[in-house]
Protein backbone atom coordinates (compact mmCIF):
# COMPACT_ATOMS: atom_id res chain seq x y z
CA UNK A 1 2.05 18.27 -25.89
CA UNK A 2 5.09 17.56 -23.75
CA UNK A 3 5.96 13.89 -23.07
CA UNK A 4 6.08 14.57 -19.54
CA UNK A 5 3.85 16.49 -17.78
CA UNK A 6 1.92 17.52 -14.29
CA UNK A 7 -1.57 18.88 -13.86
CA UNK A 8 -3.82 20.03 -11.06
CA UNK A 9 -7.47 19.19 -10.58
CA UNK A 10 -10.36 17.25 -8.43
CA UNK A 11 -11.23 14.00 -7.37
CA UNK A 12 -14.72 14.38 -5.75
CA UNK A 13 -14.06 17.65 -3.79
CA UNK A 14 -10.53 16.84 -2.98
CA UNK A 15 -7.47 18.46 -4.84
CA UNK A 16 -5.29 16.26 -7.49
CA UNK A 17 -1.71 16.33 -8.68
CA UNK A 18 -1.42 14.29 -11.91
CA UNK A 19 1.33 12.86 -13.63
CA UNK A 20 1.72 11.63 -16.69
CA UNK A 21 3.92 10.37 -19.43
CA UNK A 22 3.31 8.48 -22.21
CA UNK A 23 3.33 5.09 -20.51
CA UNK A 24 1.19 6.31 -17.46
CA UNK A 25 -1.31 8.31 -15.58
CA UNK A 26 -0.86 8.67 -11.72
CA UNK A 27 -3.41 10.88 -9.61
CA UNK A 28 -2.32 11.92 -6.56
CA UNK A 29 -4.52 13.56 -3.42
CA UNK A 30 -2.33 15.75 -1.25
CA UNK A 31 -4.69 16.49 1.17
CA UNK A 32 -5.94 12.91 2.03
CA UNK A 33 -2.73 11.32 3.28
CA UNK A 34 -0.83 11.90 -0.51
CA UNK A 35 -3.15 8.57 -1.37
CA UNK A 36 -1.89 7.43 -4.73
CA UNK A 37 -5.62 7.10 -6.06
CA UNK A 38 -4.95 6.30 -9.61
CA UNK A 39 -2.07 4.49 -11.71
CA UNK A 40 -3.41 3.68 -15.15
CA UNK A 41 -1.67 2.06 -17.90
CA UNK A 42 -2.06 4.75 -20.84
CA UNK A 43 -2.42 2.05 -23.78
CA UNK A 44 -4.69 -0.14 -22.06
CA UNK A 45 -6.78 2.74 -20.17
CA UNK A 46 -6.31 0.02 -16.92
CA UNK A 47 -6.32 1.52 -13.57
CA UNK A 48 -4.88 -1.52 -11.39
CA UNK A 49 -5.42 0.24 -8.10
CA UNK A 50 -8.30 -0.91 -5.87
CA UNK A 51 -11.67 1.21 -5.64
CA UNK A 52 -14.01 0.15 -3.21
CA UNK A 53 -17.71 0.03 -4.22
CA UNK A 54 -18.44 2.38 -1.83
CA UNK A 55 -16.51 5.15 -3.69
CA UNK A 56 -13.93 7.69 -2.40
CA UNK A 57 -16.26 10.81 -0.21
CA UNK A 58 -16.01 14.40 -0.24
CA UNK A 59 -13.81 16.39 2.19
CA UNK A 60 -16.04 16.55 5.58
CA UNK A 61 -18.09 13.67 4.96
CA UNK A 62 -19.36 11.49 7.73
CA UNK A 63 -17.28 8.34 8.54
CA UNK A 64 -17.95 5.02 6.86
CA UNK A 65 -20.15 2.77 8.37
CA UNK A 66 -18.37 0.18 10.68
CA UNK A 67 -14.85 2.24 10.41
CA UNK A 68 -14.86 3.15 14.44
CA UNK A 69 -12.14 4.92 16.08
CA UNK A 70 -10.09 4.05 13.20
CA UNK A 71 -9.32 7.74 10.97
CA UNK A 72 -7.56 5.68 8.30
CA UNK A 73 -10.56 3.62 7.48
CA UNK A 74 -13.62 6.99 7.76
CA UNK A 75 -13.02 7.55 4.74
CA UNK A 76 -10.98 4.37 2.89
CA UNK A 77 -11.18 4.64 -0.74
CA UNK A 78 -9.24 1.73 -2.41
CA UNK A 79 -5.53 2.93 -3.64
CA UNK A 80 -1.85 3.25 -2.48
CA UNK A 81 -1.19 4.59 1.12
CA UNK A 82 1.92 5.10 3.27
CA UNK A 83 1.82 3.64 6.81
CA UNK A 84 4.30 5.08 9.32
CA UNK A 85 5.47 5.27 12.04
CA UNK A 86 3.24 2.15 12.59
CA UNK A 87 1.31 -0.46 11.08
CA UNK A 88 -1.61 -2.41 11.90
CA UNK A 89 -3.89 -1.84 15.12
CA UNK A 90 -3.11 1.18 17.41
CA UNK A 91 -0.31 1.17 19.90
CA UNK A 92 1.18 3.63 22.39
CA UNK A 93 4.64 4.51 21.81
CA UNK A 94 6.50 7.04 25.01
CA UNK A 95 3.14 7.60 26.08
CA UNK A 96 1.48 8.91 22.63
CA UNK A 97 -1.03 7.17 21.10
CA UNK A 98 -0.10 6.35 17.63
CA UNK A 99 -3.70 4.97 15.37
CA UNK A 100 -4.30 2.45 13.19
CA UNK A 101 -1.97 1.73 10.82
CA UNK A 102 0.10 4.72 11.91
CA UNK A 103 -0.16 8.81 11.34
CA UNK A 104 0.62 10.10 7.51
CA UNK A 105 -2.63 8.19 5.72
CA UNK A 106 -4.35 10.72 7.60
CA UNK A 107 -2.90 13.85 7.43
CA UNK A 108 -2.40 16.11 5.04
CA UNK A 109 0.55 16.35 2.58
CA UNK A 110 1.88 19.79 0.91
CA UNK A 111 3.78 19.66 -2.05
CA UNK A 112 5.96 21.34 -4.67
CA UNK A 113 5.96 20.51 -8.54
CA UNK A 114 9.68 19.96 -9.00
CA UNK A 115 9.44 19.26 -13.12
CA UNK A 116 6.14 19.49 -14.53
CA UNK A 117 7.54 18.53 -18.63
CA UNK A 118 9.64 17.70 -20.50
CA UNK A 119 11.91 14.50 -20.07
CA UNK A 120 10.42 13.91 -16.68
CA UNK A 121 7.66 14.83 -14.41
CA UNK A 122 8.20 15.19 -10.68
CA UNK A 123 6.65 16.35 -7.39
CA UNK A 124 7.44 16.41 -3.78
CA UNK A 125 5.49 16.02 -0.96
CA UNK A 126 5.80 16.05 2.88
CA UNK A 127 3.73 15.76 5.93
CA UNK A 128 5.12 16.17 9.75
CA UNK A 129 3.64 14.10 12.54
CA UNK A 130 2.15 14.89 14.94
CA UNK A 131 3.02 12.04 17.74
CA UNK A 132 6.71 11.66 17.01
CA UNK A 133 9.37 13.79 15.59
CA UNK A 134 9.49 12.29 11.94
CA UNK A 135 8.97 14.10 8.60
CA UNK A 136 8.03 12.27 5.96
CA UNK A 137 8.76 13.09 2.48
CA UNK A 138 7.91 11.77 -0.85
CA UNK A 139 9.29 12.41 -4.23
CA UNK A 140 7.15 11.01 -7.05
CA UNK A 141 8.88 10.63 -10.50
CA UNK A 142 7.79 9.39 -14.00
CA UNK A 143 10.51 9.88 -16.77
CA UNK A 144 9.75 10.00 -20.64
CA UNK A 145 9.12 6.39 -22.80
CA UNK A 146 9.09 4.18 -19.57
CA UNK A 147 6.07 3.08 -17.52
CA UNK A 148 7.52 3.16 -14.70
CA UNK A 149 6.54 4.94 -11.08
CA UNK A 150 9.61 5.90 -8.55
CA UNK A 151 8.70 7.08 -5.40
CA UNK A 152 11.81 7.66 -3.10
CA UNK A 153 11.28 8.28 0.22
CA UNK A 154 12.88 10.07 3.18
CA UNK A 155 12.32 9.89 7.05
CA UNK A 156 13.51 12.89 8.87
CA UNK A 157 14.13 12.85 12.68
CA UNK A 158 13.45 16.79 13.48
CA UNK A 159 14.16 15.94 17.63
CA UNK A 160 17.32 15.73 19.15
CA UNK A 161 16.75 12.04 20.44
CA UNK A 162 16.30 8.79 18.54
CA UNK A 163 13.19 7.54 17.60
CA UNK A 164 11.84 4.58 16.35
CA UNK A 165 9.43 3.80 13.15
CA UNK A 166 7.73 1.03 11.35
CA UNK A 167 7.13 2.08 7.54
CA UNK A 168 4.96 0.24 5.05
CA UNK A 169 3.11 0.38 1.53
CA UNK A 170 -0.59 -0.23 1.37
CA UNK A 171 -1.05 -1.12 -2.08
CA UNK A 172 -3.92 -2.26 -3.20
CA UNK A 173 -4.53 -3.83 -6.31
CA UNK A 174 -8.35 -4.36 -7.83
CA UNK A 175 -10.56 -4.87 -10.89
CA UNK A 176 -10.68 -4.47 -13.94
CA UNK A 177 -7.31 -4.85 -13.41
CA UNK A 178 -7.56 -7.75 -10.61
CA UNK A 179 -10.06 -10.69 -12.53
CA UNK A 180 -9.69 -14.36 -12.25
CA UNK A 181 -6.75 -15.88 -14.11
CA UNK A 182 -4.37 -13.07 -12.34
CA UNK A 183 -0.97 -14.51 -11.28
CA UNK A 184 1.08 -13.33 -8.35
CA UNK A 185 4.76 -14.00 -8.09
CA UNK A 186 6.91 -13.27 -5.12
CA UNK A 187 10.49 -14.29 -4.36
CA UNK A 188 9.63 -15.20 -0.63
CA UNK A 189 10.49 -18.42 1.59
CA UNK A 190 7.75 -18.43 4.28
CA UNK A 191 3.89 -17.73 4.65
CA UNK A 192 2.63 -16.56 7.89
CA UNK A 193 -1.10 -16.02 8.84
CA UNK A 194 -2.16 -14.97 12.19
CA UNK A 195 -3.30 -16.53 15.16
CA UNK A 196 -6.51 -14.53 14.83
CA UNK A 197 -8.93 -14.25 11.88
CA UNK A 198 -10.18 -11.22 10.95
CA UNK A 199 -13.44 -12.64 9.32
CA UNK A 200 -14.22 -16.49 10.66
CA UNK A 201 -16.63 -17.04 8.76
CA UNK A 202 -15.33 -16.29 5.67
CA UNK A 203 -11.34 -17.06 6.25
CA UNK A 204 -10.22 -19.89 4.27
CA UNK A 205 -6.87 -20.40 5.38
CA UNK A 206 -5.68 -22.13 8.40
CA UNK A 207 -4.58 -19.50 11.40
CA UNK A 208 -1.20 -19.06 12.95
CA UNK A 209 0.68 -21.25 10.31
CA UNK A 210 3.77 -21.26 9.09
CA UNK A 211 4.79 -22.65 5.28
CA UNK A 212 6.86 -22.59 2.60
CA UNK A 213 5.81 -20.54 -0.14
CA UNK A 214 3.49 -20.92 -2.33
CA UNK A 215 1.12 -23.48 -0.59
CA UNK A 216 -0.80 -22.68 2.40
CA UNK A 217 -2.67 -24.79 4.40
CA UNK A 218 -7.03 -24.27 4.37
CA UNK A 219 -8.98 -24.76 6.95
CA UNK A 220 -10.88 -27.13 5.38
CA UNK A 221 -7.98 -29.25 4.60
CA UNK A 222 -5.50 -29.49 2.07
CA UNK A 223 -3.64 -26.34 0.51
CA UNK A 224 -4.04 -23.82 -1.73
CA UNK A 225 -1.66 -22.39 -4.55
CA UNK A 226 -1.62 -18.51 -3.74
CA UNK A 227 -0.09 -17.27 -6.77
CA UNK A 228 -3.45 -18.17 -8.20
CA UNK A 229 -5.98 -15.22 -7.98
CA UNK A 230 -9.47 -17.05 -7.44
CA UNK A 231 -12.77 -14.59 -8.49
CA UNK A 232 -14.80 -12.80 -6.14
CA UNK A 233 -17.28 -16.30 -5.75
CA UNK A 234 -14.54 -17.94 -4.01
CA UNK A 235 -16.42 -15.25 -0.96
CA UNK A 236 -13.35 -15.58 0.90
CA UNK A 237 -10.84 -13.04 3.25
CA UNK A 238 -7.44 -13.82 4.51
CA UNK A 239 -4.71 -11.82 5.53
CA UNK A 240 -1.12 -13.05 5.62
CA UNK A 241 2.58 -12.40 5.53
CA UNK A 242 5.51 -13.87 3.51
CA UNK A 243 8.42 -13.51 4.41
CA UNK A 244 12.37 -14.77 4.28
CA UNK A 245 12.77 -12.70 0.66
CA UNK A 246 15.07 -13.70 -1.63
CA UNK A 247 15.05 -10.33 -3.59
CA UNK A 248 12.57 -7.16 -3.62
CA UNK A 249 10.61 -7.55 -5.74
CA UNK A 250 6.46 -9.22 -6.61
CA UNK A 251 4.67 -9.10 -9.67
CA UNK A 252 0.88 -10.04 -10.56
CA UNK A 253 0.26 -11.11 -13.95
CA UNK A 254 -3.09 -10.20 -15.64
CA UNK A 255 -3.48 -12.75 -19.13
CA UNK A 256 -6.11 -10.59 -21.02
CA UNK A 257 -4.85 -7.96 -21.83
CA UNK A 258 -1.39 -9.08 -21.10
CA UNK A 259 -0.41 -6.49 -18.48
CA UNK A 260 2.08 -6.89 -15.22
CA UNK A 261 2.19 -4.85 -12.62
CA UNK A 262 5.87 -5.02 -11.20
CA UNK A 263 6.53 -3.41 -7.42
CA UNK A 264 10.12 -3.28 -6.14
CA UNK A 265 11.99 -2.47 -3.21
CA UNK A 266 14.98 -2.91 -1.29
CA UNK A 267 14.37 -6.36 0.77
CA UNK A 268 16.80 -4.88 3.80
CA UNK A 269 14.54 -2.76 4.32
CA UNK A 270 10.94 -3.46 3.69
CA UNK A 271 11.64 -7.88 4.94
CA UNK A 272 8.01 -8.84 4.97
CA UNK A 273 4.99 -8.84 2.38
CA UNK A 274 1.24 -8.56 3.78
CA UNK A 275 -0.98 -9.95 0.94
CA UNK A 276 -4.65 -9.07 1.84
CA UNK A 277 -6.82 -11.34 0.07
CA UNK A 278 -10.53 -9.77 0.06
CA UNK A 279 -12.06 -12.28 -2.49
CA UNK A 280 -15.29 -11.46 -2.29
CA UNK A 281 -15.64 -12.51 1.37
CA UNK A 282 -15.22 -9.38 3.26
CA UNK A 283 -19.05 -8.93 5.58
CA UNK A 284 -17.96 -6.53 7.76
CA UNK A 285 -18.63 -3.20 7.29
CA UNK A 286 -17.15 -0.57 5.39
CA UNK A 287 -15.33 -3.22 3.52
CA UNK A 288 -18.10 -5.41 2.29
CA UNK A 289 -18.46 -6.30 -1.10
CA UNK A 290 -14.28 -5.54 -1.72
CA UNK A 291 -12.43 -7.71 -4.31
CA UNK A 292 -9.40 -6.58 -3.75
CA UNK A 293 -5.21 -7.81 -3.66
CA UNK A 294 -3.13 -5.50 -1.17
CA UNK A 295 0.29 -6.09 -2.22
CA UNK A 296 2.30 -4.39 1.13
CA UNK A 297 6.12 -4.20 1.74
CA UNK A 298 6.25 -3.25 5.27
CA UNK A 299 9.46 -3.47 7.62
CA UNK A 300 8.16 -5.25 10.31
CA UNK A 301 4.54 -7.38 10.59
CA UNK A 302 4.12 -6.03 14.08
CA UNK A 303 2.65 -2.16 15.37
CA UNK A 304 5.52 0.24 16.03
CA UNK A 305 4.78 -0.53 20.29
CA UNK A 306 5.50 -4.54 19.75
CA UNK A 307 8.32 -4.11 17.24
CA UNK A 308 10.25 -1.88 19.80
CA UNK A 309 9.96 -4.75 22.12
CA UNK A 310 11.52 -7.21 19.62
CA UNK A 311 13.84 -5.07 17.99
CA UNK A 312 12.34 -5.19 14.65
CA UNK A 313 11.73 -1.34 14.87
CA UNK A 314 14.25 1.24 12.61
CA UNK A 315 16.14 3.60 15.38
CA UNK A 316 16.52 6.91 13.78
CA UNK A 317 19.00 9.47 15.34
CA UNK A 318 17.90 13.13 16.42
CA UNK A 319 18.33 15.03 12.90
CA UNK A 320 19.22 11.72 11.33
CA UNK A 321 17.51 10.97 7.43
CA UNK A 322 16.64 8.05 6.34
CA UNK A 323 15.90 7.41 2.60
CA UNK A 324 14.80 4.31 0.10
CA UNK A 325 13.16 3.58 -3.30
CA UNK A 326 10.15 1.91 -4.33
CA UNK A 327 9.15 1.34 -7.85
CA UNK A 328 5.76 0.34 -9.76
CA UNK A 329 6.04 -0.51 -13.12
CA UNK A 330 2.98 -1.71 -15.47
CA UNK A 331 4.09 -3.62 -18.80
CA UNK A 332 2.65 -5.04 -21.89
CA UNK A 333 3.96 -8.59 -22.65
């Protein structure tokens, strides 16, 4: 068998690219947003991406409970998403109405197997929106003997005008991966939390705050470490943003087995870190029950309408490209 190599199959009624090498095993669904829904550490058999309890649905299926007017979330399985042009609630940019946490998650991708063994194992994929002029490519690569994930990405402007875009990674890390004893690292400055909670009840850190990494304030008083991954009884849910990044790069540590999973990027470009902390606290519908880490490098904290405003937006020129690297790694040791 070649030490490289991609395969086709199913995930539960929806098609699957699948590459592999001898470090790792990434599944791929084209059709449902190009969702990375797998990356397993070969030795180990360790998926670290997030499933929710709920499970991932069949094409067609009715929209999850609670999920709304938001497509992203119908049918939200756990995994690795891309969100462009926007992030975050839904906004109107020149008049179009751009959803939650932007287009691509919910469209479909096609692709091409570039190199399917061999040394390395590589596939493109694309997707055009439909509410601005981008399209959005992918190129997924795994190379023999290292465990190691690229995915390099390019924005296309296919107008004749400059447009604007917020881009960001929805990573979500979860068990059996994600236990207690789990240590995050992050080279960041600043936490952020919002003025808002998403889940009152169940929040445990103090709203609109702003501290130095790692210690954030509670709302019960006194602070908490957050490099320290509590278990799902802690029944808590926070989301927050670190920021002011010395370098691109975060790691969480799992002691038993000793496995890290490693995500880089380039800190130009992706400047802020969402860490979405469902630990065991989520109620709301369709995300109760989730114990979960979302590990996000997004450009800009704010939807693609408010980040125009501020300037924290990327301007694109008609037919301009715009291209980076991000890269997953999972390690023994």
């Amino acid at each position: 068998m070649p030490s490289c190599r991609v395969s086709t199959g199913t995930v539960n009624g929806w098609q699957s690219l699948v590459l592999e090498n001898d470090e790792l095993r990434v599944v791929v669904l084209p059709a449902k947003g190009a969702d990375i829904y797998e990356l397993m550490h070969v030795a180990t058999g360790i998926d670290v991406l997030f499933k929710g309890p709920w499970g991932l649905q069949p094409p067609g299926a009715p929209a999850l409970e609670g999920s709304g007017d938001d497509e992203f979330m119908w049918n939200y399985e756990g995994g690795w998403q891309e969100l462009f042009p926007s992030v975050n609630a839904a906004c109107t940019y020149r008049g179009n109405r751009i959803p939650f946490h932007g287009e691509v998650a919910s469209l479909p991708w096609e692709y091409d197997i570039v190199q399917d063994e061999g040394d390395e194992a590589t596939v493109r994929l694309w997707t055009r929106c439909r509410q601005t002029p981008f399209r959005l490519e992918r190129l997924l690569r795994l190379r023999r003997g290292i465990p190691e994930l690229t995915l390099e990405g390019t924005v296309v402007n296919e107008s004749d005008e400059p447009a604007h875009f917020v881009w960001g990674q929805h990573c979500v890390l979860g068990p059996p991966f994600l236990e207690p004893g789990c240590r995050l690292e992050v080279p960041a400055r600043t936490i952020v939390t919002p003025p808002v909670l998403w889940e009152p009840e169940t929040a445990r850190l103090a709203p609109a705050q702003r501290e130095p990494w790692p210690h954030a304030r509670l709302r019960s008083g006194g602070t908490v470490d957050l490099r320290e991954v509590p278990g799902p009884e802690a029944e808590s849910h926070d989301d927050l943003f670190v920021t002011d990044l010395e370098a691109g790069w975060l790691s969480v540590r799992k002691p038993y087995p000793d496995l890290t999973f490693r995500l880089e990027w380039d800190p130009a470009v992706f400047r802020w870190v969402v860490l979405w902390q469902p630990y065991g606290g989520a109620r709301a519908e369709p995300l109760r029950g989730s114990y979960a880490l979302g590990v996000e490098p997004w450009t800009s904290r704010l939807t693609l309408e408010e980040a125009v405003e501020v300037g924290e937006a990327i301007e694109l020129a008609g037919g301009g490209r715009f291209e980076t690297t991000v890269r997953a790694s999972l390690e023994r040791g």
